[in-house]
C-alpha atoms as a PDB file:
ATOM      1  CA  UNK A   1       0.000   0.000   0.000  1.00  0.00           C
ATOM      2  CA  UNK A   2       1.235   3.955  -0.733  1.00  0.00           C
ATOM      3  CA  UNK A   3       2.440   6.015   2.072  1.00  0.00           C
ATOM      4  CA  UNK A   4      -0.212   8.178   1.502  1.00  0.00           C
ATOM      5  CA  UNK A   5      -3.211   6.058   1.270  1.00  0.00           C
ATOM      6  CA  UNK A   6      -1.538   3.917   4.497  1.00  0.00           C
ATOM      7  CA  UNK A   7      -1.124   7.538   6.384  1.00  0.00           C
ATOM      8  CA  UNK A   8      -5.216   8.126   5.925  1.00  0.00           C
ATOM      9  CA  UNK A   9      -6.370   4.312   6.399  1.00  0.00           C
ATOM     10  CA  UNK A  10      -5.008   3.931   9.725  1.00  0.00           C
ATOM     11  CA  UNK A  11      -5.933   7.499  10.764  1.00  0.00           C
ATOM     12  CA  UNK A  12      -2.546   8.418  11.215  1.00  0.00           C
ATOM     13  CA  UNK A  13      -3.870  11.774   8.953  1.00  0.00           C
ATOM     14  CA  UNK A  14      -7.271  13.189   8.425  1.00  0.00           C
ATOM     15  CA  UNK A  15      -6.948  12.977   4.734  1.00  0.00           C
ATOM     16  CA  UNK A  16      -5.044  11.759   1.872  1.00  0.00           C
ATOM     17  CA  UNK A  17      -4.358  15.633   0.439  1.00  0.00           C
ATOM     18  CA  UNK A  18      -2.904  16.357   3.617  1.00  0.00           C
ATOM     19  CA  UNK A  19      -0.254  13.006   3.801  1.00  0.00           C
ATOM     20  CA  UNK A  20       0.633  14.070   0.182  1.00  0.00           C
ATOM     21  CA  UNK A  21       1.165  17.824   1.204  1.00  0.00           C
ATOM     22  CA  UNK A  22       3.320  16.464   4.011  1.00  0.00           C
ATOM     23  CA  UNK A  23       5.185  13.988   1.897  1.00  0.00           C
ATOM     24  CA  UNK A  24       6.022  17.030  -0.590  1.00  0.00           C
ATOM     25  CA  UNK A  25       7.465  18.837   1.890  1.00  0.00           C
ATOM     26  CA  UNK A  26       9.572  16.232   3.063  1.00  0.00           C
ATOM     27  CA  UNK A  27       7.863  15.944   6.875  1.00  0.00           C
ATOM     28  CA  UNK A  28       7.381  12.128   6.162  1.00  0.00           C
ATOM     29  CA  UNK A  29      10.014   9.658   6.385  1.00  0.00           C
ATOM     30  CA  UNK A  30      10.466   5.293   6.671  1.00  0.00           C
ATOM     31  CA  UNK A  31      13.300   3.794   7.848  1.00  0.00           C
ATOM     32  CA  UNK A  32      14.823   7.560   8.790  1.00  0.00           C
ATOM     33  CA  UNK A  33      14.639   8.172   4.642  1.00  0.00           C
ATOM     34  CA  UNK A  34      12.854  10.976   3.087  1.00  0.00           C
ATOM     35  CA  UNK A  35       9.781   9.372   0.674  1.00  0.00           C
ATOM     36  CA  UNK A  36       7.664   9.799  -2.339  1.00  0.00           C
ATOM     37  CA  UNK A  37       4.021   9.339  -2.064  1.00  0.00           C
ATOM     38  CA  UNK A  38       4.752   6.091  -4.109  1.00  0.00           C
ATOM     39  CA  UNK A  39       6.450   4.236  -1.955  1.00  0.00           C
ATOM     40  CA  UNK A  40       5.125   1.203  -0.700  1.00  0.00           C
ATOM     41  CA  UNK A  41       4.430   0.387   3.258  1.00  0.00           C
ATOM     42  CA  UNK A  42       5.844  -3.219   4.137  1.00  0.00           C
ATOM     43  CA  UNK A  43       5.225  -4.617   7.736  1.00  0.00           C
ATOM     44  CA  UNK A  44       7.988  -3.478  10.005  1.00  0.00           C
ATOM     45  CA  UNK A  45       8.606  -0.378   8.637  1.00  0.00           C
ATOM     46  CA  UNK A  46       9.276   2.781  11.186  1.00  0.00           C
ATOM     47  CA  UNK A  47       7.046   5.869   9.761  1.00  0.00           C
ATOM     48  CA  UNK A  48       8.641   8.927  11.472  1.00  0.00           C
ATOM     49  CA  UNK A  49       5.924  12.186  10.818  1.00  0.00           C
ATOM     50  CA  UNK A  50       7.043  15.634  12.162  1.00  0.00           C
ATOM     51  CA  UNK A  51       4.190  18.263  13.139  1.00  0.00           C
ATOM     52  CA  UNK A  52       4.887  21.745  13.746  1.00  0.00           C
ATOM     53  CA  UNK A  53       6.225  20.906  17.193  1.00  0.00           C
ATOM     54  CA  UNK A  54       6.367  17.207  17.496  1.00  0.00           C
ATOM     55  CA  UNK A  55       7.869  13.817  16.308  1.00  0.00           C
ATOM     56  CA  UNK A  56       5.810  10.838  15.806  1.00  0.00           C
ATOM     57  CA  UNK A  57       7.227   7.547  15.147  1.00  0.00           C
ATOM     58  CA  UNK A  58       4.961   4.388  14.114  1.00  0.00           C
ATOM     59  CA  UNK A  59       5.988   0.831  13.729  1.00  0.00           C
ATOM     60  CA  UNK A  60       3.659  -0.901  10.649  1.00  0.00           C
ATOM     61  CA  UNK A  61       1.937  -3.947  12.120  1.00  0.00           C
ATOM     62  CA  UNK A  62      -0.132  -5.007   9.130  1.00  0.00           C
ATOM     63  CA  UNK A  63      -1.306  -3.642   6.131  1.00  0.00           C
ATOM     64  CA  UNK A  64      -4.882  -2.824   5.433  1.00  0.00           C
ATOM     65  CA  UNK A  65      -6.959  -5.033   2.982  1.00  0.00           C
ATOM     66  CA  UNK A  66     -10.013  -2.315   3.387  1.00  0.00           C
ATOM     67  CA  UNK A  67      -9.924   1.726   2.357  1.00  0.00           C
ATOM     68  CA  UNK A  68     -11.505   2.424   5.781  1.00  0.00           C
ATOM     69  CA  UNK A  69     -10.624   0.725   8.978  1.00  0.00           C
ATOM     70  CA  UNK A  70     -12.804   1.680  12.283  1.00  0.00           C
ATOM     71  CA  UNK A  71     -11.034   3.909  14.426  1.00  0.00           C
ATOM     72  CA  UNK A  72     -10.842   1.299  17.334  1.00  0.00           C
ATOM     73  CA  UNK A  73      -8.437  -1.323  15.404  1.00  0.00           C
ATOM     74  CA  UNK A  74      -5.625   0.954  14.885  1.00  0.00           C
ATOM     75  CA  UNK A  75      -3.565  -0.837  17.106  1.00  0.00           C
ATOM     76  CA  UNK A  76      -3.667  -3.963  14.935  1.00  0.00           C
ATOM     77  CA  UNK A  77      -2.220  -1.902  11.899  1.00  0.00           C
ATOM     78  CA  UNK A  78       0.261   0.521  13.945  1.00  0.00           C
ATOM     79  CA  UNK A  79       1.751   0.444  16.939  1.00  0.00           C
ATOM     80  CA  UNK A  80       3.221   4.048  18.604  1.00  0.00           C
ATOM     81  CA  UNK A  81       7.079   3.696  19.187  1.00  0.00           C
END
């Protein structure tokens, strides 16, 4: 699965326009390597997003079979590091 598309399925971001904004402005990184909005997720990948103020690092679980996953099984897909 895209970054981007992985970034709005797990509700890491509100919306796909938004992880592909950050990903152009190089606020997105996996494995500590800036990314393209093509690059494919793989289990066990380390998504590092910086905010305005704060660093958030997520370990990839699993990747999604669905577009939408309910809000309460994000922890099977992503796990906070």
């Amino acid at each position: 699965m895209r970054i981007d598309k992985f970034l709005n399925t797990t509700n890491i971001l509100k919306r796909r326009t938004i992880a592909q904004d950050m990903i152009e402005n190089k606020l997105i990184f996996i494995n500590g390597a800036v990314v393209k909005s093509s690059r494919e997720v793989k289990v066990g990948d380390i998504i590092e997003v910086r905010f305005l103020e704060t660093i958030k690092k997520y370990q990839v679980l699993k990747i999604p079979e669905s577009k939408n996953i309910p809000k309460n099984q994000k922890e099977l897909y992503i796990k906070e590091c």
